[in-house]
N, C-alpha and C. Protein backbone atom coordinates (compact mmCIF):
# COMPACT_ATOMS: atom_id res chain seq x y z
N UNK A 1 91.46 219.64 124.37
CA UNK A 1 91.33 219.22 122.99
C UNK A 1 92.01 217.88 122.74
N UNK A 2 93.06 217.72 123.45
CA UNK A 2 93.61 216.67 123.43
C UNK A 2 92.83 215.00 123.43
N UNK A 3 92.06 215.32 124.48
CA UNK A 3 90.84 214.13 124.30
C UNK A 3 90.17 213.47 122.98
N UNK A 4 89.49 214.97 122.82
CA UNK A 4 89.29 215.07 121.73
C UNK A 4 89.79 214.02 120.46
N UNK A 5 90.99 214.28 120.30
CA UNK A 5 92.00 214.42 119.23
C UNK A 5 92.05 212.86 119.43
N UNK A 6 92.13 212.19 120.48
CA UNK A 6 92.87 210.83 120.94
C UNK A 6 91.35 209.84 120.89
N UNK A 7 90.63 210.04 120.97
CA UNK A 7 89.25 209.29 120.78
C UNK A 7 88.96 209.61 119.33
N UNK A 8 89.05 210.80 118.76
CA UNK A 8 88.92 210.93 116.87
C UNK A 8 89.64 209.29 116.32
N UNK A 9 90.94 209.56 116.80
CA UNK A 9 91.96 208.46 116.28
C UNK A 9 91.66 206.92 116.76
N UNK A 10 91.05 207.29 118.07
CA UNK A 10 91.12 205.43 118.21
C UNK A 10 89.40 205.28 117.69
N UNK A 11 88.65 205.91 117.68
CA UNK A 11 87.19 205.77 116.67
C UNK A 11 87.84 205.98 115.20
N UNK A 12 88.53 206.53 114.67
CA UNK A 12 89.16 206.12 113.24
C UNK A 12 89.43 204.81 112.60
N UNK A 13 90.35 204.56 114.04
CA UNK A 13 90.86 202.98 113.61
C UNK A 13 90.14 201.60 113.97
N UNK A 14 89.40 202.23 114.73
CA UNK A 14 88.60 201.20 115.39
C UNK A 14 87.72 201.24 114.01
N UNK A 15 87.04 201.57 113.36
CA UNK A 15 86.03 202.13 112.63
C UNK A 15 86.26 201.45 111.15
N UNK A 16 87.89 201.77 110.96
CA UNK A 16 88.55 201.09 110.03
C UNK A 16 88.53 199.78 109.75
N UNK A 17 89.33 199.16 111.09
CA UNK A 17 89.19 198.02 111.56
C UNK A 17 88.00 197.01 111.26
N UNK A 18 87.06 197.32 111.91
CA UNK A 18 85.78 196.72 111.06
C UNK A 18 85.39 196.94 109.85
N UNK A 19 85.47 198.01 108.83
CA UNK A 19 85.21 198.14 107.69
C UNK A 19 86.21 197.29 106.91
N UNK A 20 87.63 196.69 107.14
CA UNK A 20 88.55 195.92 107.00
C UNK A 20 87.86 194.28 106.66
N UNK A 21 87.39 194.43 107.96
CA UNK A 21 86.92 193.06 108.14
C UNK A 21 85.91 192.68 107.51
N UNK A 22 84.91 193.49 107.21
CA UNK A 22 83.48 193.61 106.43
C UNK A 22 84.10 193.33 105.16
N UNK A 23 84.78 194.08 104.53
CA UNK A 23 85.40 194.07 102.95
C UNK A 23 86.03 192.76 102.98
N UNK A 24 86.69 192.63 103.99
CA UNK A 24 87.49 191.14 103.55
C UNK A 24 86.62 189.98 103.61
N UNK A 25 85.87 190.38 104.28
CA UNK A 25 84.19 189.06 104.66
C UNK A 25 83.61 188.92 102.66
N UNK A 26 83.42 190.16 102.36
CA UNK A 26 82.87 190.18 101.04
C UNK A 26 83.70 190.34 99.89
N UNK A 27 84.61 189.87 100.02
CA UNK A 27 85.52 189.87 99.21
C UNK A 27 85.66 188.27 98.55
N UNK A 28 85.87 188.03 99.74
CA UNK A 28 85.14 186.27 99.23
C UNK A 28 83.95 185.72 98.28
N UNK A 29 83.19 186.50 98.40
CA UNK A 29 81.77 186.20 97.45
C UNK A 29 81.81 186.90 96.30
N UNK A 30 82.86 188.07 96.30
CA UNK A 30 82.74 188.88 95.05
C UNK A 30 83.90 187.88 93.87
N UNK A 31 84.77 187.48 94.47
CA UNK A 31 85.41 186.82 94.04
C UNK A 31 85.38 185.08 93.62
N UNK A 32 83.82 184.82 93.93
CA UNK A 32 83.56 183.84 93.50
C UNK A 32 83.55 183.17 91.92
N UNK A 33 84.52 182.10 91.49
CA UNK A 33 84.01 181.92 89.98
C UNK A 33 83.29 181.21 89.59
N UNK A 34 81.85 180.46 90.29
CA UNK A 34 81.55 179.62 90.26
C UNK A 34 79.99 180.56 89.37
N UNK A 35 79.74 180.00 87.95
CA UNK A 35 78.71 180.53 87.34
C UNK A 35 77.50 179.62 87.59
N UNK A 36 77.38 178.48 88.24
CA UNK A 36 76.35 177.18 88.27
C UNK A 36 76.32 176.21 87.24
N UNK A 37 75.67 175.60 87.80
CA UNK A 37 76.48 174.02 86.53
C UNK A 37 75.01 174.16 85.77
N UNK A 38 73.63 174.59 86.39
CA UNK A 38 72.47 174.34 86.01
C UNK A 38 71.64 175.73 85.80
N UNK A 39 70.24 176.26 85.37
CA UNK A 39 69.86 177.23 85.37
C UNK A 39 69.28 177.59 87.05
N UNK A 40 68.87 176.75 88.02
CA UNK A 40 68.71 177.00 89.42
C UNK A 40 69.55 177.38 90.31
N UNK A 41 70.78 176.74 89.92
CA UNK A 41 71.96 177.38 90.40
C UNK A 41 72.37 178.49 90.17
N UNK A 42 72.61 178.90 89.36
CA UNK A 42 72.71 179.80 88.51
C UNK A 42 72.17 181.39 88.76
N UNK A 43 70.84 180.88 89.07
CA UNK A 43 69.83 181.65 89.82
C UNK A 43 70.52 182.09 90.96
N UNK A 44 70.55 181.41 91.65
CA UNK A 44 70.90 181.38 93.21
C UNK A 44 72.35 182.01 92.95
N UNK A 45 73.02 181.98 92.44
CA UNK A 45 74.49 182.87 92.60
C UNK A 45 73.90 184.03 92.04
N UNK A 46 72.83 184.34 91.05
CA UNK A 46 73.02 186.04 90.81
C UNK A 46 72.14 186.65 92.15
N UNK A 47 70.92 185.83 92.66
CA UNK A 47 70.46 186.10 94.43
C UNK A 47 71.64 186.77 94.89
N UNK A 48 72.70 185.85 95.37
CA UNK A 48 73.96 186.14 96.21
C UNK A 48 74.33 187.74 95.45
N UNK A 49 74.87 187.56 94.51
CA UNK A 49 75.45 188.85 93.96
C UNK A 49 74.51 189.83 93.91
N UNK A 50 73.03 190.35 93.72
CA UNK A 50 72.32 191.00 93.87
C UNK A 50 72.39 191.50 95.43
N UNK A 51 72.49 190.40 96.33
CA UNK A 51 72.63 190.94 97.77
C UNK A 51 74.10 191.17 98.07
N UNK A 52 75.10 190.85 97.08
CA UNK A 52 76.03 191.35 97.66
C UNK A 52 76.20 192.78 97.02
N UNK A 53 76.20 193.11 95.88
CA UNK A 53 75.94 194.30 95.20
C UNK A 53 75.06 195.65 95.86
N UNK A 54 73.98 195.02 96.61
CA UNK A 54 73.12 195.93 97.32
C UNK A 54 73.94 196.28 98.79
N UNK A 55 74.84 195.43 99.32
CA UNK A 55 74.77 195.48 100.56
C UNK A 55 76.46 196.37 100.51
N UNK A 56 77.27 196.03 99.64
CA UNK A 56 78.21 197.18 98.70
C UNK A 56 77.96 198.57 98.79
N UNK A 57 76.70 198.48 98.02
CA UNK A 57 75.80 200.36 97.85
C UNK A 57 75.61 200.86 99.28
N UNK A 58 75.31 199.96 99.87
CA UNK A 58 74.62 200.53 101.26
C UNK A 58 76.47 200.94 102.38
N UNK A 59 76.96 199.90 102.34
CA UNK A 59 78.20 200.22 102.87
C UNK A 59 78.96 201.35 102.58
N UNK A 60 78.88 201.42 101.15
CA UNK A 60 79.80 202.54 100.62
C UNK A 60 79.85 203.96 101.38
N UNK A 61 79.10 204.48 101.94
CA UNK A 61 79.04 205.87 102.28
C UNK A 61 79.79 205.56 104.19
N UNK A 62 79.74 204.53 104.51
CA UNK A 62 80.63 204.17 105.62
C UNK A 62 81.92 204.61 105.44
N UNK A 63 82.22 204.17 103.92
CA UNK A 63 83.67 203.76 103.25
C UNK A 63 84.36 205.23 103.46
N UNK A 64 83.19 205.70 102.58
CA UNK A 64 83.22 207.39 101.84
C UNK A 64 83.38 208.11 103.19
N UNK A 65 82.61 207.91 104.42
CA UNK A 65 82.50 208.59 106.05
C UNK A 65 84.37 208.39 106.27
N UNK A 66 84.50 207.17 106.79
CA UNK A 66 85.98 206.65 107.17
C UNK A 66 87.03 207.90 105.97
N UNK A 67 87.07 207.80 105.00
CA UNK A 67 88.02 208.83 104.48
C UNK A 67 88.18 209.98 104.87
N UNK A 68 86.84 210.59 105.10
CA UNK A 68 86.40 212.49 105.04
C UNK A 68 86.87 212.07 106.63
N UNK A 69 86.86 211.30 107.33
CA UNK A 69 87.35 211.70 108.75
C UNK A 69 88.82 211.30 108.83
N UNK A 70 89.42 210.88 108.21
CA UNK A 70 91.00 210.38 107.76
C UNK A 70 91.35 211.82 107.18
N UNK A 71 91.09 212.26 106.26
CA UNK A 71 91.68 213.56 105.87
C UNK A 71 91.58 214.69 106.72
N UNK A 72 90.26 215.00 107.48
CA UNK A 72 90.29 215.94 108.66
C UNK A 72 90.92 215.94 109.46
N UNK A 73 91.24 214.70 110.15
CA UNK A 73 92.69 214.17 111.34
C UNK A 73 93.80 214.62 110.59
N UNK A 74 94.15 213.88 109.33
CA UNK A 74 96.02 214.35 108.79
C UNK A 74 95.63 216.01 108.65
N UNK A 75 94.59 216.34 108.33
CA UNK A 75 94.45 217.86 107.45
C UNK A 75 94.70 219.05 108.99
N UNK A 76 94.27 218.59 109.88
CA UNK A 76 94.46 218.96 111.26
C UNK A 76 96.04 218.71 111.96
N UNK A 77 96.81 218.11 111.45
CA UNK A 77 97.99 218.17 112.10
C UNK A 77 97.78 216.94 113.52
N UNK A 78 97.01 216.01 113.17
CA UNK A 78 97.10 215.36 114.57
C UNK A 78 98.07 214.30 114.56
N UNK A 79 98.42 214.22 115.73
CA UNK A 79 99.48 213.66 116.19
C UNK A 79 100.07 211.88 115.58
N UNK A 80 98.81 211.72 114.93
CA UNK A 80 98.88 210.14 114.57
C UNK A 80 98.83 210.28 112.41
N UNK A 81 98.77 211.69 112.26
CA UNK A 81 98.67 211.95 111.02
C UNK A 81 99.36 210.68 110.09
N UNK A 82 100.47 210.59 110.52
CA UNK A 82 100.83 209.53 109.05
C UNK A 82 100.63 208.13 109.51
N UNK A 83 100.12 207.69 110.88
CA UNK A 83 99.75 206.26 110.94
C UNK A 83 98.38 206.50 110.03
N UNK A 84 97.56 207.42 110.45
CA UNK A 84 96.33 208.00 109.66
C UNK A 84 96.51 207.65 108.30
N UNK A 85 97.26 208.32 107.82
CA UNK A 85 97.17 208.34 106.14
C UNK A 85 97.80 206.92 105.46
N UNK A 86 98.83 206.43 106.12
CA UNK A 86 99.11 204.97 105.99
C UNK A 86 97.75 204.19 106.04
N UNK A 87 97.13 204.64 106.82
CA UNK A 87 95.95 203.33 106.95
C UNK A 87 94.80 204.09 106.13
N UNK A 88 94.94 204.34 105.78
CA UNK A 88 93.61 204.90 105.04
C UNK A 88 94.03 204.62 103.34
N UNK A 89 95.43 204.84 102.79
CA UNK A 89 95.83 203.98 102.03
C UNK A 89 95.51 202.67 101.47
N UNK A 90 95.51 202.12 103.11
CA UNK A 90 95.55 200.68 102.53
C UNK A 90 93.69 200.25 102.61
N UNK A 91 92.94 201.18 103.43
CA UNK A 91 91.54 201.30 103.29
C UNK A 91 91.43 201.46 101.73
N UNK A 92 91.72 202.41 100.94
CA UNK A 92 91.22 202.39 99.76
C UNK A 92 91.70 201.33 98.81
């Protein structure tokens, strides 16, 4: 079981890890304040936000996956439980 247990955790964090990086990738565009100086522009930033908004929806259940397997690891007593719950913290 031990195997088990030790590949759960490094596919946790590994898993994390990129969802980290994805959010911080789009975090940038969500945080854009730029409304367009013109109505074409303008256009073209709600494009962006429409695809970033869609691509949000679609990620989310990754997000939602990464937790429900964060709580099954701490909820299980495994050995990495509070690096687990520390990082899943800072996931949400």
């Amino acid at each position: 079981a031990l195997p088990i247990l030790y590949f759960s955790c490094v596919q946790y964090f590994t898993e994390a890890n990129e969802a980290d990086s994805w959010m911080n990738d789009k975090a940038g565009l969500a945080a854009n304040q730029d409304y367009g100086k013109d109505e074409s522009s303008a256009e073209k930033l709600l494009t962006r936000h429409t695809a970033l908004q869609t691509a949000v929806d679609t990620y989310s259940p990754v997000i939602q996956g990464l937790a429900k397997q964060a709580n099954k690891l701490v909820q299980s007593g495994h050995f990495a439980a509070a690096k687990i719950g520390t990082r899943q913290v800072k996931q949400n």
